[in-house]
PDB file of N, CA and C in Angstrom:
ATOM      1  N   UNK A   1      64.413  79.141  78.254  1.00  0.00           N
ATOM      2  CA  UNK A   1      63.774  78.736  77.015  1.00  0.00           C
ATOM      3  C   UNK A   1      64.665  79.178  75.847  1.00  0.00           C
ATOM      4  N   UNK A   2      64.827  78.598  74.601  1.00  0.00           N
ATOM      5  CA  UNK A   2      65.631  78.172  73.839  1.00  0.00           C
ATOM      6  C   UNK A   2      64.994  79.359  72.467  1.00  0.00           C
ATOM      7  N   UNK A   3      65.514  80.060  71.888  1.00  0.00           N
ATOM      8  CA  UNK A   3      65.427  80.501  70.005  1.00  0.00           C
ATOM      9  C   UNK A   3      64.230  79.679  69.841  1.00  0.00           C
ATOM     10  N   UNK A   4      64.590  78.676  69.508  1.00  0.00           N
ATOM     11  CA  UNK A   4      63.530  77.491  68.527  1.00  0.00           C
ATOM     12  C   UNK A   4      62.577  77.101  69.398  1.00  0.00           C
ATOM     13  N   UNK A   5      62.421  77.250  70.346  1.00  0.00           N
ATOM     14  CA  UNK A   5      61.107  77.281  71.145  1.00  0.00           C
ATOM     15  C   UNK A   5      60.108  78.134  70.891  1.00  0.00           C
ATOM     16  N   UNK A   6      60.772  79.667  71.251  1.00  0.00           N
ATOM     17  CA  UNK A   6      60.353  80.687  70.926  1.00  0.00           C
ATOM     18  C   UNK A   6      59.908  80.892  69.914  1.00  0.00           C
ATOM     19  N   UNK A   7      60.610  80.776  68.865  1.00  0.00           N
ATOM     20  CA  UNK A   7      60.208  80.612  67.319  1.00  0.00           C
ATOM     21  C   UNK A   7      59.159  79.346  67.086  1.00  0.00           C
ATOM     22  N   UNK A   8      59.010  78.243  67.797  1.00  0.00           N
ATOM     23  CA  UNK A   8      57.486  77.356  67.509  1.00  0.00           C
ATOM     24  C   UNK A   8      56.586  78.234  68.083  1.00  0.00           C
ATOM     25  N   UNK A   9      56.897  78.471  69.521  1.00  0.00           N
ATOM     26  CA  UNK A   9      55.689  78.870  70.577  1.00  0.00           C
ATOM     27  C   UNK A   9      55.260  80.213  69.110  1.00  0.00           C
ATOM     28  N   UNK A  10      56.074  81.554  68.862  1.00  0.00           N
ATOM     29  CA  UNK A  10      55.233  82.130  67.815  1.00  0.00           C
ATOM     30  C   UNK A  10      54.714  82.002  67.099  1.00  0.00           C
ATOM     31  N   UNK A  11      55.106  80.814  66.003  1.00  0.00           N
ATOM     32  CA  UNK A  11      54.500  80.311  64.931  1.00  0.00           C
ATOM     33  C   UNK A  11      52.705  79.412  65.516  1.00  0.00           C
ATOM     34  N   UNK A  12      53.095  79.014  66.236  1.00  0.00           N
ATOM     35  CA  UNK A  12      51.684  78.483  66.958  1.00  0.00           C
ATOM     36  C   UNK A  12      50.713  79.381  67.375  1.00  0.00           C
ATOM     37  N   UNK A  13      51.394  80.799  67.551  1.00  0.00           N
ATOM     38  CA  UNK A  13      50.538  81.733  68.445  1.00  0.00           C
ATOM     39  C   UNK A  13      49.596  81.872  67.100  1.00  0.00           C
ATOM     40  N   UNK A  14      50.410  82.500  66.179  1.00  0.00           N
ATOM     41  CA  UNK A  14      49.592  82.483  64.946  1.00  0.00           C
ATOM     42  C   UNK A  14      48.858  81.513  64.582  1.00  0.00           C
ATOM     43  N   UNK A  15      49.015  80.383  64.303  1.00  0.00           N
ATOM     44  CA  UNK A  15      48.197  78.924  64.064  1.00  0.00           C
ATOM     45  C   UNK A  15      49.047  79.125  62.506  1.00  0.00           C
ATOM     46  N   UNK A  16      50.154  79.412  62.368  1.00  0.00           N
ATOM     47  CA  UNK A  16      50.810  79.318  60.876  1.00  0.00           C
ATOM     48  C   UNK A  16      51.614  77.713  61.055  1.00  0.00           C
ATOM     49  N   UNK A  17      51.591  77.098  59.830  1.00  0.00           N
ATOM     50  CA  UNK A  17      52.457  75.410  59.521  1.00  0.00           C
ATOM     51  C   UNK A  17      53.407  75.738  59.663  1.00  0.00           C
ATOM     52  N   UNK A  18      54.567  75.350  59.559  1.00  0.00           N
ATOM     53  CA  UNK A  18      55.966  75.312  59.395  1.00  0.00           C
ATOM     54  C   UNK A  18      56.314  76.028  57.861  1.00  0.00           C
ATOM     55  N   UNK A  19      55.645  75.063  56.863  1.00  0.00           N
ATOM     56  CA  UNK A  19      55.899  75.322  55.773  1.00  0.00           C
ATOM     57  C   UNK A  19      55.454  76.760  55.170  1.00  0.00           C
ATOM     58  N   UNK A  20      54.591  77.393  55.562  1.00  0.00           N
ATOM     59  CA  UNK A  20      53.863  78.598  55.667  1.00  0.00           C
ATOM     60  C   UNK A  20      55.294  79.611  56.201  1.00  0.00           C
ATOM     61  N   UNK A  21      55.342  79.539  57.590  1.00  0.00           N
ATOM     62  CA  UNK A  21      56.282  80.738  58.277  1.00  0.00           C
ATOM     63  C   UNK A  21      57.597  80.455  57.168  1.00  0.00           C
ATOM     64  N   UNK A  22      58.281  78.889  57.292  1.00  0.00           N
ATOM     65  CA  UNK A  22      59.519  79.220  56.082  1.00  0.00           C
ATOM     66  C   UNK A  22      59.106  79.826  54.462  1.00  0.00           C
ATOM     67  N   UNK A  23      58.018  79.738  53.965  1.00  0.00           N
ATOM     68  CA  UNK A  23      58.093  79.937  52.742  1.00  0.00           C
ATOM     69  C   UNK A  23      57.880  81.813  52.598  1.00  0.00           C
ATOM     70  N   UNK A  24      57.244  82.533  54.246  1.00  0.00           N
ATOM     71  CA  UNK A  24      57.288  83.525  54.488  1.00  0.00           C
ATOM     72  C   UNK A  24      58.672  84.031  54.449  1.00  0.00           C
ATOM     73  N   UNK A  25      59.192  83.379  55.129  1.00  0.00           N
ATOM     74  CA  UNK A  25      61.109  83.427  55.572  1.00  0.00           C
ATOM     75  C   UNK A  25      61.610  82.988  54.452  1.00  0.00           C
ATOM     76  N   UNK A  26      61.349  83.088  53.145  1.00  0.00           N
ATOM     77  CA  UNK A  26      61.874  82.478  52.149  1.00  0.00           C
ATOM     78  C   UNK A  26      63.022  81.402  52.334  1.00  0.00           C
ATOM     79  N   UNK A  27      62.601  80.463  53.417  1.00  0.00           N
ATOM     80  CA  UNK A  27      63.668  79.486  53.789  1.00  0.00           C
ATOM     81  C   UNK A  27      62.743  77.872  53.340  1.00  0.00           C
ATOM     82  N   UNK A  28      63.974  76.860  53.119  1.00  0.00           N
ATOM     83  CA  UNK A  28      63.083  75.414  53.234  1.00  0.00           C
ATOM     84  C   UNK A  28      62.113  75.062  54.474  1.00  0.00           C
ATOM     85  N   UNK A  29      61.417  74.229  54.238  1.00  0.00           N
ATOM     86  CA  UNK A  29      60.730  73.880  55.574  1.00  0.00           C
ATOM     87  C   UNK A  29      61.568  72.978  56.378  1.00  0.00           C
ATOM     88  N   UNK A  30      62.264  72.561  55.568  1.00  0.00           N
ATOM     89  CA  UNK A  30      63.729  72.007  56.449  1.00  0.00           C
ATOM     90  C   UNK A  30      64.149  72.872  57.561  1.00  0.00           C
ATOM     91  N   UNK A  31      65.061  73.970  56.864  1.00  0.00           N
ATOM     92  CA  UNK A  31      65.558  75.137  57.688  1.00  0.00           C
ATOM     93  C   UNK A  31      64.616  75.404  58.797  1.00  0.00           C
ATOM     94  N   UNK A  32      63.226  75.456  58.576  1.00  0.00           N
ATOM     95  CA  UNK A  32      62.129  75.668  59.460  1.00  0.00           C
ATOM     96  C   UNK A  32      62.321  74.854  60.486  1.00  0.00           C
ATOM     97  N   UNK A  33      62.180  73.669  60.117  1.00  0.00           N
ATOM     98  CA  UNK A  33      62.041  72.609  61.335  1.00  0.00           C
ATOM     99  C   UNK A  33      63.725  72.745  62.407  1.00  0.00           C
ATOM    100  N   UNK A  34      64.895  72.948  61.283  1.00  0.00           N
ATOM    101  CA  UNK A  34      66.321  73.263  61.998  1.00  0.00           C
ATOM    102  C   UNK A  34      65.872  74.257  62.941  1.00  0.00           C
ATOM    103  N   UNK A  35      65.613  75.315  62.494  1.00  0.00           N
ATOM    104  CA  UNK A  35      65.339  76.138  63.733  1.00  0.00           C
ATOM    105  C   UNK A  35      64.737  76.175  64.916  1.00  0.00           C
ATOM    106  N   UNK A  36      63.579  75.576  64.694  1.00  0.00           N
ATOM    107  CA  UNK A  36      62.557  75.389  65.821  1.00  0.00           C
ATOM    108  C   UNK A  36      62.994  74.428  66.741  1.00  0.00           C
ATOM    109  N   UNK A  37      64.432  73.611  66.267  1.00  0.00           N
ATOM    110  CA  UNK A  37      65.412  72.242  66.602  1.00  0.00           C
ATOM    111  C   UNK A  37      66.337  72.682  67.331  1.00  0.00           C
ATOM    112  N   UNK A  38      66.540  73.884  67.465  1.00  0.00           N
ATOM    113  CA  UNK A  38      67.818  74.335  68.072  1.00  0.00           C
ATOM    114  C   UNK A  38      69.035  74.186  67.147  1.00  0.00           C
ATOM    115  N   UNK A  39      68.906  73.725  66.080  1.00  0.00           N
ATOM    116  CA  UNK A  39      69.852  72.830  65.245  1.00  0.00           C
ATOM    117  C   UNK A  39      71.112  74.450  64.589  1.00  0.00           C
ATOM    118  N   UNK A  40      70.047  74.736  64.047  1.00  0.00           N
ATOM    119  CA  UNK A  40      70.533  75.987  63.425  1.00  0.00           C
ATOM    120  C   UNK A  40      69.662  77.371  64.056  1.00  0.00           C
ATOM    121  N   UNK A  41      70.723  78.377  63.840  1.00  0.00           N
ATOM    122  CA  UNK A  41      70.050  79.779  64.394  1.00  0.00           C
ATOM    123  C   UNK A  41      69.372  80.504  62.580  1.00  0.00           C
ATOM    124  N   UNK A  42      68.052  81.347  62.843  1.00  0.00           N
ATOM    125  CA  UNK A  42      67.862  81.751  61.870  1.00  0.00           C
ATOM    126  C   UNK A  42      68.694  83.068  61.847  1.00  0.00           C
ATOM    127  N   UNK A  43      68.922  83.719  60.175  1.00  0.00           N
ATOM    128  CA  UNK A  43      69.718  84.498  59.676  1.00  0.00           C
ATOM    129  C   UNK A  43      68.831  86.305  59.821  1.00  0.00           C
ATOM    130  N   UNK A  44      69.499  87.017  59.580  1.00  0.00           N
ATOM    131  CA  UNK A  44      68.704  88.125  59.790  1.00  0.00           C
ATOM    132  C   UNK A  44      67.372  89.046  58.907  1.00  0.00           C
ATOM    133  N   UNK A  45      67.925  87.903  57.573  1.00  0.00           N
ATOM    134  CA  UNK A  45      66.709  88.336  56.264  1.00  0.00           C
ATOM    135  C   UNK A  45      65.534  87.222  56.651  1.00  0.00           C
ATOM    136  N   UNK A  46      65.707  86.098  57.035  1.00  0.00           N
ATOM    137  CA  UNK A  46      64.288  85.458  57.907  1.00  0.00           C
ATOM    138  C   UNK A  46      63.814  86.209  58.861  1.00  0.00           C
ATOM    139  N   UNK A  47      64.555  86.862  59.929  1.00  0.00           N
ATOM    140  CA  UNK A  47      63.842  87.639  60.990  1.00  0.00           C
ATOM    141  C   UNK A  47      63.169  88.864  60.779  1.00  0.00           C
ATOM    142  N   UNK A  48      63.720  89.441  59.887  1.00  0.00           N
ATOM    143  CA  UNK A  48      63.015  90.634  59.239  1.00  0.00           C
ATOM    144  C   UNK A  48      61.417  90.358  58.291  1.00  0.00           C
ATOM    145  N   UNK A  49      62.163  89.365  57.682  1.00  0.00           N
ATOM    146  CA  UNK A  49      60.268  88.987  56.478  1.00  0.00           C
ATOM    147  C   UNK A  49      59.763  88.225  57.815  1.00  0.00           C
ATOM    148  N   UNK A  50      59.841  87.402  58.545  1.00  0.00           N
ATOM    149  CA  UNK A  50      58.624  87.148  59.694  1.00  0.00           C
ATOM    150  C   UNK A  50      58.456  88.059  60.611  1.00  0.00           C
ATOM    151  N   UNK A  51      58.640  89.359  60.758  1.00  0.00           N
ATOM    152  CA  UNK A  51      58.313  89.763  61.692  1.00  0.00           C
ATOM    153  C   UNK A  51      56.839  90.687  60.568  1.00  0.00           C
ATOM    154  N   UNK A  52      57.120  90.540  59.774  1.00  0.00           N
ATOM    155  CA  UNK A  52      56.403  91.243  58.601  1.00  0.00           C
ATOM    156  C   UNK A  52      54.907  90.339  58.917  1.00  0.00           C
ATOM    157  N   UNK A  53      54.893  89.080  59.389  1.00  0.00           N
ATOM    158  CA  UNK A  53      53.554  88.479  59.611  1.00  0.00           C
ATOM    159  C   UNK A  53      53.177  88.489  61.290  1.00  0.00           C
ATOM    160  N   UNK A  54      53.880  89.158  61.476  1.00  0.00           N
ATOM    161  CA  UNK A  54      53.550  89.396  63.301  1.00  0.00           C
ATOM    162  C   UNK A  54      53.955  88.554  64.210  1.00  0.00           C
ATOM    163  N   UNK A  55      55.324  88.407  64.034  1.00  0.00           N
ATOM    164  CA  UNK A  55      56.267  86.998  64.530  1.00  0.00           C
ATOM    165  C   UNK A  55      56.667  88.168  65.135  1.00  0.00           C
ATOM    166  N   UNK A  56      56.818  87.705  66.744  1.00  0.00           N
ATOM    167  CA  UNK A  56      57.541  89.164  67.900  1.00  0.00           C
ATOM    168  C   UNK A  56      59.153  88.185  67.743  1.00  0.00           C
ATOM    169  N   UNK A  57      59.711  88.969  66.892  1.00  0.00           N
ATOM    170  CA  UNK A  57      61.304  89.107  66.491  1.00  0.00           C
ATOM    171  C   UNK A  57      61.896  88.766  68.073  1.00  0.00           C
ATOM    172  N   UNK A  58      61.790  90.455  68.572  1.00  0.00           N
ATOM    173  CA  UNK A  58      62.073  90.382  69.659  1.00  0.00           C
ATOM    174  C   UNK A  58      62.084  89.273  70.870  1.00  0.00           C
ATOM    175  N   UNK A  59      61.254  89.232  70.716  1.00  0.00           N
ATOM    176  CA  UNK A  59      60.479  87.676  72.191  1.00  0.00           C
ATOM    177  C   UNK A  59      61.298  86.146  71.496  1.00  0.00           C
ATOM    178  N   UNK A  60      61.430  86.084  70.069  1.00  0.00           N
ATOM    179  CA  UNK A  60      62.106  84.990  69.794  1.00  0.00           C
ATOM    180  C   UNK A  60      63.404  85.277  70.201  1.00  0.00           C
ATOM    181  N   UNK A  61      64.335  86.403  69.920  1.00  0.00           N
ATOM    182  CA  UNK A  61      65.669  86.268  70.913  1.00  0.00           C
ATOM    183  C   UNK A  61      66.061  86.140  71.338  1.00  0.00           C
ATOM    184  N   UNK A  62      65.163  87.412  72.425  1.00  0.00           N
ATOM    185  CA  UNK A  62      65.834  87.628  73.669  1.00  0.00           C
ATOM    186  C   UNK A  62      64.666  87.122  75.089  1.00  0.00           C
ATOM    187  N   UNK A  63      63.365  86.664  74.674  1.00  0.00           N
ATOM    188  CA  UNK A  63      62.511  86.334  76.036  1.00  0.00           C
ATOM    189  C   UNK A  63      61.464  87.669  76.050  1.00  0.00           C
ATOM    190  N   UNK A  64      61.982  88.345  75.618  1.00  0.00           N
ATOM    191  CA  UNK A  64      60.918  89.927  75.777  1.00  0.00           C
ATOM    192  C   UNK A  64      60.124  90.008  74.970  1.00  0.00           C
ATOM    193  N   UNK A  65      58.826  90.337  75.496  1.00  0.00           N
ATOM    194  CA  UNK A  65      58.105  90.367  74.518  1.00  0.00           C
ATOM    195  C   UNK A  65      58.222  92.247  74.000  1.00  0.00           C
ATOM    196  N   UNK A  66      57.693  92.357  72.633  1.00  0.00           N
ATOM    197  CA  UNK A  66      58.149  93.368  72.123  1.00  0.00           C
ATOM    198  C   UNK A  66      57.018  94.685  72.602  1.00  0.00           C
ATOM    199  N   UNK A  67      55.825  93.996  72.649  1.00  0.00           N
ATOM    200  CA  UNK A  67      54.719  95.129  72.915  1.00  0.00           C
ATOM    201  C   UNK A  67      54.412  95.059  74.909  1.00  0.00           C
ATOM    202  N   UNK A  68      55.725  94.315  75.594  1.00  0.00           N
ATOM    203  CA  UNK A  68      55.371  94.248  76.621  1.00  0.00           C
ATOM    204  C   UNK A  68      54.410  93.515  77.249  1.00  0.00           C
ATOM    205  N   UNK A  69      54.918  93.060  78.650  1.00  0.00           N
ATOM    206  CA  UNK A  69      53.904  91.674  78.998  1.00  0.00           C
ATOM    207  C   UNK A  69      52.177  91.906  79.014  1.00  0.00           C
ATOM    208  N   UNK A  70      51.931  93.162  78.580  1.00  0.00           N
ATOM    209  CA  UNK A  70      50.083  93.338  78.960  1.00  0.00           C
ATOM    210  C   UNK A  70      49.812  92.922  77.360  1.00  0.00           C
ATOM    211  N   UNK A  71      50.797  92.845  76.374  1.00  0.00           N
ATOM    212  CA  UNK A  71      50.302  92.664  74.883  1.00  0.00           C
ATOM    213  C   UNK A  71      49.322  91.562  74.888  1.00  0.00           C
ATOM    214  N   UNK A  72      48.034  91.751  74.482  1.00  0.00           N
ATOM    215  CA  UNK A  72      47.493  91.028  74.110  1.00  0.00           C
ATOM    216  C   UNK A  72      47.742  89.885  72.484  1.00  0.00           C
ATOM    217  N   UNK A  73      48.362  88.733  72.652  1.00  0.00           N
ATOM    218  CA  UNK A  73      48.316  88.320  71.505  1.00  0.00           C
ATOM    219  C   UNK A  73      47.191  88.683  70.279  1.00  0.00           C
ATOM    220  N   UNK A  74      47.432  88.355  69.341  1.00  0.00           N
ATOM    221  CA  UNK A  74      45.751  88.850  68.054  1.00  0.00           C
ATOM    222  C   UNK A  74      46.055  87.359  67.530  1.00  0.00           C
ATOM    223  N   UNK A  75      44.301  87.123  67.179  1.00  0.00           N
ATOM    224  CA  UNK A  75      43.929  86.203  66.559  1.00  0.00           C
ATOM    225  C   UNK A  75      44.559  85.128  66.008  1.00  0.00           C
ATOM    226  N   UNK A  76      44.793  84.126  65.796  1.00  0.00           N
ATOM    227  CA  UNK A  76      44.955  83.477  64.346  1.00  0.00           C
ATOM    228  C   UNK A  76      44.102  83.452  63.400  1.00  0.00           C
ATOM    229  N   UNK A  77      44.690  83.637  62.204  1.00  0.00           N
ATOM    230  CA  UNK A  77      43.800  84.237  61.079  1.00  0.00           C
ATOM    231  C   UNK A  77      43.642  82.326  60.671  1.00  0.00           C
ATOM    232  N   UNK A  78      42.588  81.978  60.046  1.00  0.00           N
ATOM    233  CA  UNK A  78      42.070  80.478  59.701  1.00  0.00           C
ATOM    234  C   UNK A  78      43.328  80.151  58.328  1.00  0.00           C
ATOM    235  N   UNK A  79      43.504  79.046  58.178  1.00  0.00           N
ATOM    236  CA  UNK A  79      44.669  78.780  57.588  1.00  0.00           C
ATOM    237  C   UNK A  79      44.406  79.175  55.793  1.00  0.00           C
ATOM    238  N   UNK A  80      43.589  79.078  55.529  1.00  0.00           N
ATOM    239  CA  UNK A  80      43.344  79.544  53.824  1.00  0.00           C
ATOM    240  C   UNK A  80      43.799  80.889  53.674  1.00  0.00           C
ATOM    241  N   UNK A  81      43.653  82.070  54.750  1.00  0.00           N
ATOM    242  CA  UNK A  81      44.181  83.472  55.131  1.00  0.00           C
ATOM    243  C   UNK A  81      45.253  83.497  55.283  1.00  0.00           C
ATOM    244  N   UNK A  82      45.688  82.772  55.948  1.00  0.00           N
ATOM    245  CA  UNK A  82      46.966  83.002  56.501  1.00  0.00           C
ATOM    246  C   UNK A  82      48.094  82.562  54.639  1.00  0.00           C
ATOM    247  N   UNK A  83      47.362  81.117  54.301  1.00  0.00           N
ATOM    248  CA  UNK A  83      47.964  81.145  53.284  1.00  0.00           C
ATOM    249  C   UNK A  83      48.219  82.292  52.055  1.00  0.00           C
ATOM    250  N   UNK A  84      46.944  82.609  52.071  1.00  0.00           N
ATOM    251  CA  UNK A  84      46.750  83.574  50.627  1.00  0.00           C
ATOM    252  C   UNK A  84      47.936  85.047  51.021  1.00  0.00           C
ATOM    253  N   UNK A  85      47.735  85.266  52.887  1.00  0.00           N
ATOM    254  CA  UNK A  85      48.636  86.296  53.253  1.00  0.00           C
ATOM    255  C   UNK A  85      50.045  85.718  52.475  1.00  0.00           C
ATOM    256  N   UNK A  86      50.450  84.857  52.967  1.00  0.00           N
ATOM    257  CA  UNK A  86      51.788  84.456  52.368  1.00  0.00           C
ATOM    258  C   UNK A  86      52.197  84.940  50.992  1.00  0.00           C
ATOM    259  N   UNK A  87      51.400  84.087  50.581  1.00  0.00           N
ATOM    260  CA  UNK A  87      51.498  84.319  48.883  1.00  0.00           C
ATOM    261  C   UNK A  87      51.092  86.122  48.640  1.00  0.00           C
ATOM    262  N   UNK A  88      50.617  86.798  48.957  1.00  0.00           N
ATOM    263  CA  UNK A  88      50.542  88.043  48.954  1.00  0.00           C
ATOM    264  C   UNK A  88      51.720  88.796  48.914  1.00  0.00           C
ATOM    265  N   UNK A  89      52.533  88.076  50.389  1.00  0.00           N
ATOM    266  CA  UNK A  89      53.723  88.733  51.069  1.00  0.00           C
ATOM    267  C   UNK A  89      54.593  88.148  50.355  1.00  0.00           C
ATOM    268  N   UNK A  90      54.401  87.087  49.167  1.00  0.00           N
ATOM    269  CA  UNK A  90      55.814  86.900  48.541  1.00  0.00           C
ATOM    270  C   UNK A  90      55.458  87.572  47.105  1.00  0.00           C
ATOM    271  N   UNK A  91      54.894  87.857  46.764  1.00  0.00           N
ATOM    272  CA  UNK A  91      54.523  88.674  45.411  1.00  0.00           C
ATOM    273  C   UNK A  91      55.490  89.776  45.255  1.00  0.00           C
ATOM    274  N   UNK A  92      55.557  89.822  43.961  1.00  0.00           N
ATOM    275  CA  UNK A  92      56.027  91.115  43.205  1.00  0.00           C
ATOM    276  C   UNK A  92      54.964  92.359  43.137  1.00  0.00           C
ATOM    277  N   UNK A  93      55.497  93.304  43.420  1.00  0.00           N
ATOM    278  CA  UNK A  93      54.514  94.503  43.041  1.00  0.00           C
ATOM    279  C   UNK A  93      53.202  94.425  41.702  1.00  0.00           C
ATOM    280  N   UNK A  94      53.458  93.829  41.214  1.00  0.00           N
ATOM    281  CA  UNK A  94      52.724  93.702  40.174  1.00  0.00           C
ATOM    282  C   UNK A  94      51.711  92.822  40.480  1.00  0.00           C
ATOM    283  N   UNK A  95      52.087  91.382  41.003  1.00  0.00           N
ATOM    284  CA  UNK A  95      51.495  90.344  41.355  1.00  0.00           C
ATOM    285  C   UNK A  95      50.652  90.649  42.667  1.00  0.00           C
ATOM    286  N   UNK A  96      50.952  91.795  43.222  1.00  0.00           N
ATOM    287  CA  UNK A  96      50.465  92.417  45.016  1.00  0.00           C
ATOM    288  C   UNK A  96      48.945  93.097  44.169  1.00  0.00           C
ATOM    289  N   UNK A  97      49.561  94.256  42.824  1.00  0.00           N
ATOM    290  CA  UNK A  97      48.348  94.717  42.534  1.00  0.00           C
ATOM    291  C   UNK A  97      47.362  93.628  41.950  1.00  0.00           C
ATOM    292  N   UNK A  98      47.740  92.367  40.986  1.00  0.00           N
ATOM    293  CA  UNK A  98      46.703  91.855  41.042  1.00  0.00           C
ATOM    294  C   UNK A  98      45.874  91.013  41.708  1.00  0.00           C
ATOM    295  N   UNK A  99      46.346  90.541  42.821  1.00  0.00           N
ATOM    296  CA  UNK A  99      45.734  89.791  44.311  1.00  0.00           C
ATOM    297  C   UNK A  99      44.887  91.136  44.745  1.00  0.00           C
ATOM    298  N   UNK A 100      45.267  92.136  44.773  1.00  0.00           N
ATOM    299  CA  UNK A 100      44.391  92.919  45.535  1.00  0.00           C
ATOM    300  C   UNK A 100      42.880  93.703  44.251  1.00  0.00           C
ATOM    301  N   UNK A 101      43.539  93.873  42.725  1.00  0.00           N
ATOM    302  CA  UNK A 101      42.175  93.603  41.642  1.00  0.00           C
ATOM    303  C   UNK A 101      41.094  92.447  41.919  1.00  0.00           C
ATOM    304  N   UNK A 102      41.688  90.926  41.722  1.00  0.00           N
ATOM    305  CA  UNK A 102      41.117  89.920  41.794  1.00  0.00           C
ATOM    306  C   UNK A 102      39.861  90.112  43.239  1.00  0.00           C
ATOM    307  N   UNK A 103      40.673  90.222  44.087  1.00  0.00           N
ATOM    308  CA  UNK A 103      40.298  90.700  45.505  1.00  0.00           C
ATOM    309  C   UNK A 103      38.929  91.241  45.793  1.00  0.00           C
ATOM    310  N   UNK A 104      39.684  92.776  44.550  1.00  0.00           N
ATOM    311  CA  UNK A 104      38.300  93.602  44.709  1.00  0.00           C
ATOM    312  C   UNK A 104      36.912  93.316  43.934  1.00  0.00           C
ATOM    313  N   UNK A 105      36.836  92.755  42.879  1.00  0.00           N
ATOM    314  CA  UNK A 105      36.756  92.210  41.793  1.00  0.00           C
ATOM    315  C   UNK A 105      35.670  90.874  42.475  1.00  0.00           C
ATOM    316  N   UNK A 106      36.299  89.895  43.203  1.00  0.00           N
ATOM    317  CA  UNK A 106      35.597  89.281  43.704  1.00  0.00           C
ATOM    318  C   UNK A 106      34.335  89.373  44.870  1.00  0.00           C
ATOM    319  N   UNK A 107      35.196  90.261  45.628  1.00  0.00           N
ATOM    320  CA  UNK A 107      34.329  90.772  46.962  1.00  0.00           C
ATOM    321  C   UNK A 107      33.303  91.554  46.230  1.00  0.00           C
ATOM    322  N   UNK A 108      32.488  92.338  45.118  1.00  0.00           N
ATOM    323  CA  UNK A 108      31.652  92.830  44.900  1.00  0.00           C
ATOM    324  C   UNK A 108      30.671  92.094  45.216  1.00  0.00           C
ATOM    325  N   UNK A 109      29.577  92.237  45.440  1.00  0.00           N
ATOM    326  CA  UNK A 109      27.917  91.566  45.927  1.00  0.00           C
ATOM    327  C   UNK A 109      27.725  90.987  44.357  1.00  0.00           C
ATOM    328  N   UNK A 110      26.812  90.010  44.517  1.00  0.00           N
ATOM    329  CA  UNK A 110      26.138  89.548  42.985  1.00  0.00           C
ATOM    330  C   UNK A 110      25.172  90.095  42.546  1.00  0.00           C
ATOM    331  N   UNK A 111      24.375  90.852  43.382  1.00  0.00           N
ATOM    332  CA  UNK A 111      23.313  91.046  43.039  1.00  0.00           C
ATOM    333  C   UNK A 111      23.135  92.926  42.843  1.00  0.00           C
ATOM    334  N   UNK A 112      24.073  93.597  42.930  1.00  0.00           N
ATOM    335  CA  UNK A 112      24.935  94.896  42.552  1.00  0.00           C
ATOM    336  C   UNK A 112      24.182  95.326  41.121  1.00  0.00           C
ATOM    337  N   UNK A 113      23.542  96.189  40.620  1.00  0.00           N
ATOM    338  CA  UNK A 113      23.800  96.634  39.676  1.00  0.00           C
ATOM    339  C   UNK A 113      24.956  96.993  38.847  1.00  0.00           C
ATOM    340  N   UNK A 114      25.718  96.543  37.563  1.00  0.00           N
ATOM    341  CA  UNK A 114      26.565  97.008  36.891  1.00  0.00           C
ATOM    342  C   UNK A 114      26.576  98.730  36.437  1.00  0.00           C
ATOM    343  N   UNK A 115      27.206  99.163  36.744  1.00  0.00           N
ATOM    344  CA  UNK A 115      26.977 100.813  36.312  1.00  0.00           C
ATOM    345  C   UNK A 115      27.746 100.936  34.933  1.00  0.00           C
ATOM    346  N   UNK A 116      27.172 101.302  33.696  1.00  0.00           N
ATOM    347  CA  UNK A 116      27.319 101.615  32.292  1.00  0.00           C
ATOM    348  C   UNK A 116      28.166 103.007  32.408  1.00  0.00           C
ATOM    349  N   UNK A 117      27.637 103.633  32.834  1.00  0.00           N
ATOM    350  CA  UNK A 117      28.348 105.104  32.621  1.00  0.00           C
ATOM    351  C   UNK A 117      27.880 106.100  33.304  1.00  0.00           C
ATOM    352  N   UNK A 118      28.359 107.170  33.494  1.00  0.00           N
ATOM    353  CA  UNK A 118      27.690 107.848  34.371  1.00  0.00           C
ATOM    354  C   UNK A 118      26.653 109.263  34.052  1.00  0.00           C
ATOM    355  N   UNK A 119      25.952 109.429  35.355  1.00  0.00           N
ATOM    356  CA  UNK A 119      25.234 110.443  34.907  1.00  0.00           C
ATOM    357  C   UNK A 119      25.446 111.986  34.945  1.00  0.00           C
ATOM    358  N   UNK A 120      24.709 112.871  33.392  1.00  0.00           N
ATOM    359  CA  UNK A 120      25.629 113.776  34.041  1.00  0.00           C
ATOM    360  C   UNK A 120      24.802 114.928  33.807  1.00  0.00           C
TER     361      UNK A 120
END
């Protein structure tokens, strides 16, 4: 079995698009599809930011899987997640803290009391 096999078969394990894993890999979805083509080999700053979304680096290489054959694959996260992960994972520090404000910000209950100030 071939790099670009390996590299679909992962990207599938996840349930991530093409355009998703390259824009993770800060590569075109071109480059994406080259790879998964056999066409072109990916570079070592793509292998590093996808392994950052749980792409087994390893197993795309060389055939091995990295956590060993009992690894249980994990989930695919539903694609709106997986997206927002992306965009998370391409953020600037700044832009990381406010995805994770907005975040918190949103996830509060509606029906929460607002707290004014505290008691003392």
């Amino acid at each position: 079995m071939s790099v670009g096999i390996r590299l679909k078969e992962e990207r599938a394990r996840l349930g991530l698009s093409q355009s998703v894993l390259a824009q993770a890999g800060g590569v075109a979805r071109s480059s994406q599809a080259y790879f998964e083509a056999d066409t072109h080999l990916p570079g070592g700053a793509y292998l590093i930011a996808i392994d950052k979304l749980g792409i087994d680096v390893l197993y795309v290489l060389t055939g091995q899987r990295a956590g060993g054959a009992a690894a249980a694959p994990p989930a695919p996260l539903p694609r709106d997640e997986q997206d927002l992960l992306a965009l998370y994972r391409g953020s600037s520090p700044a832009g990381k803290a406010a995805i994770r404000a907005t975040g918190v910000a949103v996830a509060q209950p509606l029906s929460a009391p607002a707290r004014k100030g505290k008691k003392g």
